[in-house]
Protein backbone atom coordinates (compact mmCIF):
# COMPACT_ATOMS: atom_id res chain seq x y z
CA UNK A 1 84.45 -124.43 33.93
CA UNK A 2 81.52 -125.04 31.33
CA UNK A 3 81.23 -122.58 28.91
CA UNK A 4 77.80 -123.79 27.10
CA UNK A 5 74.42 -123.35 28.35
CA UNK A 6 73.58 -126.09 31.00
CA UNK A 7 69.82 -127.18 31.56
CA UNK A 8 68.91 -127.14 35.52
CA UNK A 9 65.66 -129.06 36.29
CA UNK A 10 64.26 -129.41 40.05
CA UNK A 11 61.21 -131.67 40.24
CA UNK A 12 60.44 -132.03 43.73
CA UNK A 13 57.38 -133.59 44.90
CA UNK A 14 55.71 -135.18 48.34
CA UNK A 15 52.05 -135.96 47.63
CA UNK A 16 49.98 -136.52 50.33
CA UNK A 17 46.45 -136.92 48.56
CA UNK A 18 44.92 -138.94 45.28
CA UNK A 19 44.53 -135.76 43.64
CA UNK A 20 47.81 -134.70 44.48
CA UNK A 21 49.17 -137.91 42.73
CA UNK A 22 47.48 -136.98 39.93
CA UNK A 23 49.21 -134.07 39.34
CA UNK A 24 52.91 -135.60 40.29
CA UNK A 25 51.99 -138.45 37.38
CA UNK A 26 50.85 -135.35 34.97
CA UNK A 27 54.12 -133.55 35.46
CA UNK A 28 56.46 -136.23 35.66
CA UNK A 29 55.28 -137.16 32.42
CA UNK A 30 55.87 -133.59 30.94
CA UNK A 31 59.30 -133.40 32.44
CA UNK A 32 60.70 -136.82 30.56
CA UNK A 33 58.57 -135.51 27.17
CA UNK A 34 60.82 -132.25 27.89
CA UNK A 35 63.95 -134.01 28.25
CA UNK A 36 63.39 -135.78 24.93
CA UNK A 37 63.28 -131.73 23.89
CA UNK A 38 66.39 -130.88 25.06
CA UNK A 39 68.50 -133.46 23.40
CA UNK A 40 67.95 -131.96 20.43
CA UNK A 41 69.07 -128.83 21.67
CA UNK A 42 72.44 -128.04 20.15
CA UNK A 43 73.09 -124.86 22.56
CA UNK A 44 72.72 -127.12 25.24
CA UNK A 45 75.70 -128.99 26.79
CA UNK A 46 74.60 -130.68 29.57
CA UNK A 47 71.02 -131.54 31.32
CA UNK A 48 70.85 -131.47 35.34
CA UNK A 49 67.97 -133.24 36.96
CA UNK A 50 67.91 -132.75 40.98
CA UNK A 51 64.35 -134.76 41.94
CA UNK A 52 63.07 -136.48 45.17
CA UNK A 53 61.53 -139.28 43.16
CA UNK A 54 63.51 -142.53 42.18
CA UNK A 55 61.14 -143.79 39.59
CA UNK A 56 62.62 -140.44 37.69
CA UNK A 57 66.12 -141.71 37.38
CA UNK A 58 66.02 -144.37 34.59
CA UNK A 59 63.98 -143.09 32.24
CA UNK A 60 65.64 -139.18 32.92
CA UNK A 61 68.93 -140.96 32.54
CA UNK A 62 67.74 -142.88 29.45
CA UNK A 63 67.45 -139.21 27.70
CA UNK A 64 70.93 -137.56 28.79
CA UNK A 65 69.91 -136.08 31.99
CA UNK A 66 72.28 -136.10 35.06
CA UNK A 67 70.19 -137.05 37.78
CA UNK A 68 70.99 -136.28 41.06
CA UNK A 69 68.32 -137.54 43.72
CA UNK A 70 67.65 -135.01 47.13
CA UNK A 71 65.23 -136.42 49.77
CA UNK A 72 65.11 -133.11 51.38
CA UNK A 73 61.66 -132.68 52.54
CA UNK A 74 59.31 -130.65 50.31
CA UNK A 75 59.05 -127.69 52.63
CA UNK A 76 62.58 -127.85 54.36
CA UNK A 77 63.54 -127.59 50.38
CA UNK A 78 65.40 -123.98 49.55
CA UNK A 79 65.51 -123.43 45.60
CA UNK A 80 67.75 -120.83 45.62
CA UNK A 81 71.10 -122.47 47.95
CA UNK A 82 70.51 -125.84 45.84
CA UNK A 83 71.10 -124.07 42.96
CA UNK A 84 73.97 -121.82 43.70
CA UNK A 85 75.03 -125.47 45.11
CA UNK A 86 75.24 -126.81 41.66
CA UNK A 87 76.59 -123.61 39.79
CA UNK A 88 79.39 -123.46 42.46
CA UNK A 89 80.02 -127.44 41.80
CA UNK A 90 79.75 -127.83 38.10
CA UNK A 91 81.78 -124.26 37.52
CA UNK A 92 78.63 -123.27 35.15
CA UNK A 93 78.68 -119.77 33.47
CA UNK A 94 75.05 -120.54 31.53
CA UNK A 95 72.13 -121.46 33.14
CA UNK A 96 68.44 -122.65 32.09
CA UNK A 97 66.25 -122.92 34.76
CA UNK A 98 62.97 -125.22 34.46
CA UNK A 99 60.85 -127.02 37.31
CA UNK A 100 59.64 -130.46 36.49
CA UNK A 101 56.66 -129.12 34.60
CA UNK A 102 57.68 -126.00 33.72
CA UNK A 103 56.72 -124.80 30.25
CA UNK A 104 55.74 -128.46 29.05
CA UNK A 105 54.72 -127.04 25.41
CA UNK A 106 58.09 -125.41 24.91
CA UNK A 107 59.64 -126.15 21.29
CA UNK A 108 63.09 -127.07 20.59
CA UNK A 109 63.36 -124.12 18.01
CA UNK A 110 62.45 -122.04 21.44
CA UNK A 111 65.19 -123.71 23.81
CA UNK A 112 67.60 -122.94 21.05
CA UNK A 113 66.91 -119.40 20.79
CA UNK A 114 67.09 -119.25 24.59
CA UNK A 115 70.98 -120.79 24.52
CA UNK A 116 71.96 -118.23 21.74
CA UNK A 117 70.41 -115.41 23.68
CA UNK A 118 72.78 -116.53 26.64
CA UNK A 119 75.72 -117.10 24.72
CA UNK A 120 75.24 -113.69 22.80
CA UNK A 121 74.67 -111.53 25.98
CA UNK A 122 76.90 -110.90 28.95
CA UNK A 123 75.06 -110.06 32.30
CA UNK A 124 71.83 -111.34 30.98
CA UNK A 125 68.31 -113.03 33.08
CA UNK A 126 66.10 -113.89 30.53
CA UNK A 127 62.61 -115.36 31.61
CA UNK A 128 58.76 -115.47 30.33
CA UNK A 129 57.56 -113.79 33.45
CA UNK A 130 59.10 -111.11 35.94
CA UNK A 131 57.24 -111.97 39.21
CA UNK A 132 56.06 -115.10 38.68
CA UNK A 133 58.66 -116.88 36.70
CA UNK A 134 58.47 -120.31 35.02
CA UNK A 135 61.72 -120.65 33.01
CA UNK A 136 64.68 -118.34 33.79
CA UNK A 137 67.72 -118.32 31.79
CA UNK A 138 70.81 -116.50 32.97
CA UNK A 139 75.11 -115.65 32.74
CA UNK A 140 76.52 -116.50 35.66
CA UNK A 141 78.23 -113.23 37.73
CA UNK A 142 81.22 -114.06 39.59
CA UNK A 143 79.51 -112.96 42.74
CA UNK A 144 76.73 -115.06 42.90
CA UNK A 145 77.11 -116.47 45.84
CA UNK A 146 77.17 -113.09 47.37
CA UNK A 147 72.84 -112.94 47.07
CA UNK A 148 70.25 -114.47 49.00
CA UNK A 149 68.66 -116.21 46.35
CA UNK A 150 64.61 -117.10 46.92
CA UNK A 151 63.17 -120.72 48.72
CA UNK A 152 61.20 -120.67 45.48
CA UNK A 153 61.78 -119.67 41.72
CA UNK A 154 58.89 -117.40 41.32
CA UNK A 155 61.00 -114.27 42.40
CA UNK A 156 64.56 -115.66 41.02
CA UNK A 157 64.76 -113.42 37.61
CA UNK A 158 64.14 -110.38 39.92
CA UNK A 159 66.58 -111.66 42.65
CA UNK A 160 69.20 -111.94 39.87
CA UNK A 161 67.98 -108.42 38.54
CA UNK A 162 67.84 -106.34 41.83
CA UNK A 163 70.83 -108.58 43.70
CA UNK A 164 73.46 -108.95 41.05
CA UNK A 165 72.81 -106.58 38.63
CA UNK A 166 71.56 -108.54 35.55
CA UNK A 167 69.91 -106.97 32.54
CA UNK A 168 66.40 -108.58 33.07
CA UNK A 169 65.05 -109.00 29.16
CA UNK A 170 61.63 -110.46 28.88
CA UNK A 171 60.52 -113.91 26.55
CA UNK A 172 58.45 -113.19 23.88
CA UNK A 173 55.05 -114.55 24.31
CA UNK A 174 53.70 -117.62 22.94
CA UNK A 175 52.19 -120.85 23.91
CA UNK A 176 55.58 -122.56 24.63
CA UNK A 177 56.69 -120.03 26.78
CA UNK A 178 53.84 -119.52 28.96
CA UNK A 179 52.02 -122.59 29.40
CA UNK A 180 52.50 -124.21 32.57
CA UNK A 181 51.14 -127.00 34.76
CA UNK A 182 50.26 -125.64 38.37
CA UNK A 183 46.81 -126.87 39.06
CA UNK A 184 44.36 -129.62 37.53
CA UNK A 185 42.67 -126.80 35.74
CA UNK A 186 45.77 -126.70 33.63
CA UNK A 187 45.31 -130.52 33.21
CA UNK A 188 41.91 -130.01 31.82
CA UNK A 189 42.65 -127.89 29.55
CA UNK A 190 45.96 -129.69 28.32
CA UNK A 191 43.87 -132.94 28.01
CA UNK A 192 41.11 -131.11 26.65
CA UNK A 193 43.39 -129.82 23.38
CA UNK A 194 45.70 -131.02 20.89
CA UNK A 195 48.83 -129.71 22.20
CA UNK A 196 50.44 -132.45 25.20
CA UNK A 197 53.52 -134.83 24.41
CA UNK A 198 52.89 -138.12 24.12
CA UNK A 199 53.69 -139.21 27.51
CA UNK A 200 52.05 -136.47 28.50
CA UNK A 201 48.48 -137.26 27.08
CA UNK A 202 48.61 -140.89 27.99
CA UNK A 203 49.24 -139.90 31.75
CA UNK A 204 46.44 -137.51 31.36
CA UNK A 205 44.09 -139.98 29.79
CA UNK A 206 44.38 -142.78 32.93
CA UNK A 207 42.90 -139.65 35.02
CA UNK A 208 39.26 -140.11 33.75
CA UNK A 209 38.94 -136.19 34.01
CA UNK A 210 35.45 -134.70 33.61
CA UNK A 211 35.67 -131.75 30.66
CA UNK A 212 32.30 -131.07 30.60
CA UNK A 213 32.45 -127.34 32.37
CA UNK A 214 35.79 -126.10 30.00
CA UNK A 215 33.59 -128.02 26.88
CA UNK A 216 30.59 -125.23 28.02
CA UNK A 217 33.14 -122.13 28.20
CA UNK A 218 35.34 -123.05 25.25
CA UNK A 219 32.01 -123.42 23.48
CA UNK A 220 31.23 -119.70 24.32
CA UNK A 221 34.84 -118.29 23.51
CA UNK A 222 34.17 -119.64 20.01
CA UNK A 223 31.22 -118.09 19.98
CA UNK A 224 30.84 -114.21 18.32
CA UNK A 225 31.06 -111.37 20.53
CA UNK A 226 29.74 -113.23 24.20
CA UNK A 227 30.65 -111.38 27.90
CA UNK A 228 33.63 -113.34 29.50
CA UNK A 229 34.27 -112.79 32.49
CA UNK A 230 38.59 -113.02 33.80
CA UNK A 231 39.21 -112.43 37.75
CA UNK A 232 42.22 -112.18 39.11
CA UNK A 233 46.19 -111.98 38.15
CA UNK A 234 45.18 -111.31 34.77
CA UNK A 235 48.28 -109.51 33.15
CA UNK A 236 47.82 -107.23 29.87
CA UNK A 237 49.00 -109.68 27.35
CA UNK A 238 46.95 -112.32 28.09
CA UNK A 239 43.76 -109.40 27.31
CA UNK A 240 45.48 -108.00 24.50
CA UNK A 241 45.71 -111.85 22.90
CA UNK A 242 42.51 -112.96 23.61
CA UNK A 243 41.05 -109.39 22.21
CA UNK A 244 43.06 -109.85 18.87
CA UNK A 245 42.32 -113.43 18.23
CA UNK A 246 38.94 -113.98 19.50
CA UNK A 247 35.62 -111.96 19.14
CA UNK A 248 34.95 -111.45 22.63
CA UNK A 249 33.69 -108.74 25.09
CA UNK A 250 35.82 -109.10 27.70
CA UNK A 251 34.97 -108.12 31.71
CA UNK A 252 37.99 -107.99 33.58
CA UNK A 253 38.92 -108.01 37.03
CA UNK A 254 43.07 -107.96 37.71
CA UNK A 255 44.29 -107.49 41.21
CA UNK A 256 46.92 -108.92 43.15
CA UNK A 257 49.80 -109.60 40.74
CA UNK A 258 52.84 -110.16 42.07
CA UNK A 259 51.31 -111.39 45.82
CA UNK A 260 53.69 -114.35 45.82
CA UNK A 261 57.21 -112.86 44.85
CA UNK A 262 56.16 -109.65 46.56
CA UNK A 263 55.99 -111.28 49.71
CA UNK A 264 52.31 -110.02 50.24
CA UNK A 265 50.77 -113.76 51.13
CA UNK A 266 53.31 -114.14 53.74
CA UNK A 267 53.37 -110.41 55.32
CA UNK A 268 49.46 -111.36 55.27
CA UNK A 269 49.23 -108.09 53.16
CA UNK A 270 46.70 -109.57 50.19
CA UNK A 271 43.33 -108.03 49.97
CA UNK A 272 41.27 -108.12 46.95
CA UNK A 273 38.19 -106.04 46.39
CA UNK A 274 36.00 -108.79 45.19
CA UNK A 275 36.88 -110.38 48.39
CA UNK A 276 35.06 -107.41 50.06
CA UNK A 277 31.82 -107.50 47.14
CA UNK A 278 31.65 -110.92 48.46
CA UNK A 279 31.17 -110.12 52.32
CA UNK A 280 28.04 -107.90 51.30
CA UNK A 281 26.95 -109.94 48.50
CA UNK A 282 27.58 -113.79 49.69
CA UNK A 283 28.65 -116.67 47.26
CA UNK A 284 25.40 -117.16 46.10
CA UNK A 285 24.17 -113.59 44.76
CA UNK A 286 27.45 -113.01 43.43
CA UNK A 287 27.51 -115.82 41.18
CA UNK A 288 24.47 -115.18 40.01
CA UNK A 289 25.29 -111.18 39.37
CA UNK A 290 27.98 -113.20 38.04
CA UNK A 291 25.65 -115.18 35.51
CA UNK A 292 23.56 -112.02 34.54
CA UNK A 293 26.55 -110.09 33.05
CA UNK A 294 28.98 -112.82 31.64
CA UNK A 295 28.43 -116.10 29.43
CA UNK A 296 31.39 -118.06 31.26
CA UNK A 297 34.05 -117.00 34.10
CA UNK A 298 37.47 -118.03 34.30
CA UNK A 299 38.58 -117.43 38.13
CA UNK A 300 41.67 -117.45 39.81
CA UNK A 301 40.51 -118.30 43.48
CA UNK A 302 44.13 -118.06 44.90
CA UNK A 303 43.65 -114.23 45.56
CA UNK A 304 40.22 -114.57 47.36
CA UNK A 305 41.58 -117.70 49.40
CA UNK A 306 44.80 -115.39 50.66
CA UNK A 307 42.49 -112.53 50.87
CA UNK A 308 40.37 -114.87 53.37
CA UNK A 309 43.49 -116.10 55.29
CA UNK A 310 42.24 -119.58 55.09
CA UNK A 311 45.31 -121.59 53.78
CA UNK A 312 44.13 -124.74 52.65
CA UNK A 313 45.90 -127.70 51.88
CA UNK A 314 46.73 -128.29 48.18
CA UNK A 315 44.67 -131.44 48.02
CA UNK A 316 41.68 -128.85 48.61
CA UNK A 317 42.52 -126.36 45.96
CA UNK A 318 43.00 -129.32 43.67
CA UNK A 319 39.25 -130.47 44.35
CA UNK A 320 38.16 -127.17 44.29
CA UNK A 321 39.60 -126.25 40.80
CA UNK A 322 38.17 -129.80 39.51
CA UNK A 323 34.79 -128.52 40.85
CA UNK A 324 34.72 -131.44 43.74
CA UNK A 325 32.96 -129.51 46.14
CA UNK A 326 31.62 -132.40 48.60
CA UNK A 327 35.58 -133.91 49.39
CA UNK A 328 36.64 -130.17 50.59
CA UNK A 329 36.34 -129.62 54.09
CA UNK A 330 37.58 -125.95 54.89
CA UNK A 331 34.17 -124.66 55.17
CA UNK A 332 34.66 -121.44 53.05
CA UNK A 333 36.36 -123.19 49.99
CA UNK A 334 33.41 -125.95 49.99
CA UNK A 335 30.72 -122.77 50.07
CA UNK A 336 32.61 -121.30 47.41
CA UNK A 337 33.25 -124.39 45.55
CA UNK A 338 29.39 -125.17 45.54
CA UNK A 339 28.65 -122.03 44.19
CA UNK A 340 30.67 -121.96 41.04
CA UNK A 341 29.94 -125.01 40.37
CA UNK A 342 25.78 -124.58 40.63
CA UNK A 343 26.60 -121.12 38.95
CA UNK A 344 24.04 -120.92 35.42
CA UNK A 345 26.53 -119.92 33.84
CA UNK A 346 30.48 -122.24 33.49
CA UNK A 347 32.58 -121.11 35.89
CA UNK A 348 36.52 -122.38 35.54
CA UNK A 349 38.40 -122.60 38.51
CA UNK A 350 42.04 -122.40 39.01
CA UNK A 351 45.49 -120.66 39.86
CA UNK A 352 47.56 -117.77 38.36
CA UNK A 353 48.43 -120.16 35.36
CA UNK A 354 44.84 -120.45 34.24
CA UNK A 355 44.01 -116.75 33.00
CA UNK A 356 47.93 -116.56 31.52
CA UNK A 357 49.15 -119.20 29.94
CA UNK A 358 46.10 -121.99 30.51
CA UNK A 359 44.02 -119.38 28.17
CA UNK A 360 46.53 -118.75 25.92
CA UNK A 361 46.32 -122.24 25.35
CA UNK A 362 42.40 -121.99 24.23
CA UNK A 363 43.37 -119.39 22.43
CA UNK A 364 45.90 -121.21 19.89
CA UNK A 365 43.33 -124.36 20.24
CA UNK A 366 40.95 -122.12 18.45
CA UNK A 367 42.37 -120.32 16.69
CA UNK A 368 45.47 -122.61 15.63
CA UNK A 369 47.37 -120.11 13.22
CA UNK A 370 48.65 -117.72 16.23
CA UNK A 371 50.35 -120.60 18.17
């Protein structure tokens, strides 16, 4: 039975459009630039890769990782039984939990004070995010394979919290810890700044990526005391960082947190109030009421596309957060596509990642000393 911390990476992946590719290459990338990380982690004993993709094994091997390929289809895949799987065949007591991409800007000073955190602590979950969780670190109980552990990680650290009993204890906030790559508005802004690995820069370079609507609303968050407009799961810290390191008047809209390891989207319980503004206003006044209160807008359009029950693929959120209005054909995501991207004013398009740790980001690009 291990007694160190072991490293547990899933990078799972079945891409079924170009855009989609793009973001497999992206994280791939980040996951072997992580690896390199970790084997200069002295709290870590041993690195488990589990990964659907071949061309993952010799280079993941060439940095210490175990790697373990599982062609289990993408959504037949269950997170939580693979990875009581692996704790139950590798007799681990300390676990670090990353996805393929997760927390690509991690430092190894950071994955070191993760291990002594576990090896301190009895009874311990430690992650950066309670419902939406990107890196969860953990002591194994004894009766762990008593819970029903979630499909997906999002909801883990409170499955481990409300199942087993855990003390849940919170990451501090930085850039390492809460960066992530979910969408290709995360790309963007990773390309856009000085902060990728090298691996993960080149992969981002061979993308040909156009910058120019972040370049317009990083332009106005340097700027002195301009309206910025954030919409949707926009948590507290994220405002409270962006208040104390920028000059900014911030306009916030937060609703929905939580709609993913809540189990709103699938009890079809999401509803979001500028999803209703929207059925009196239509896409077109409200971006420009949009444009007459704000310099720039940073949206997260995952609430308004559950709130509309639409369910596109991912290949059309992907074109819809790169602004590619004219490939997406669900009708509403096209409309609404369109109109952020005619908007006067830049509008940024993305996920849950993009006003947390995607902003964060900006924030420690301009203002470098509060990395």
């Amino acid at each position: 039975m291990s007694k160190g911390v072991t490293a547990v990476v899933f990078e799972g992946s079945g891409p079924k459009s170009r855009v989609e590719e793009a973001m497999v290459l992206v994280r791939q990338a980040a996951l072997l630039d992580n690896l390199e990380k970790m084997g200069r982690v002295s709290g870590l004993d041993k690195i488990f890769l589990h990964t659907n993709r071949p061309e993952l094994v010799e280079p993941a091997a060439g940095l210490g990782a175990e790697v373990s390929l599982n062609f289990t289809p993408p959504e037949e895949f269950h997170y939580g039984k693979e990875l009581q799987a692996i704790i139950r065949a590798h007799g681990l007591t300390r676990v670090l939990c990353l996805n393929g991409a997760g927390c690509p800007l991690i430092t190894v000073e950071e994955l070191n004070m993760i291990c002594r955190k576990l090896i301190e602590r009895d009874r311990l979950v430690y992650t950066n995010n309670t419902q939406s969780a990107d890196i969860i670190a953990f002591t194994v109980p004894g009766d762990i394979d008593n819970a029903e552990l979630p499909a997906t990680d999002n909801s883990l650290a409170l499955a481990l919290r409300d199942q087993l009993g855990l003390e849940m204890e919170l990451m501090p906030h930085s850039l390492g810890l809460l960066f992530d790559i979910d969408t290709p508005s995360d790309l963007l802004i990773l390309g856009a700044g000085p902060f990728a690995g090298s691996r993960t820069q080149a992969a981002i370079e061979s993308l040909n990526l156009d910058y120019r609507t972040l370049e317009q609303a990083k332009a106005v968050l340097s700027d002195e005391y301009e309206d910025v407009v954030l919409i949707g799961r926009v948590g507290a810290p994220i405002i409270g960082h962006l208040n104390a390191v920028l000059k900014l008047r911030l306009r916030v809209f937060s609703e929905e947190r939580g709609m993913k390891s809540l189990g709103r989207i699938e009890a079809g319980e999401v509803i979001s109030l500028l999803g209703l503004l929207l059925d009196h206003a239509g896409l077109d006044q409200f971006f420009n009421y949009l444009s007459r209160v704000a310099r720039c807008a940073f949206i997260d359009s995952r609430v308004l596309i559950h709130h509309y029950r639409i369910d596109p693929p991912d290949r059309e959120r992907f074109l819809s957060d790169l602004g590619l209005w004219q490939e997406i054909e669900q009708p509403w995501l096209r409309e609404f596509t369109r109109a952020a991207v005619e908007c006067p004013i830049p509008v940024v398009l993305g996920g849950h990642s993009l006003v947390s740790g995607s902003l964060w980001a900006l924030c420690s690009e301009l203002d470098p000393s509060v990395l």
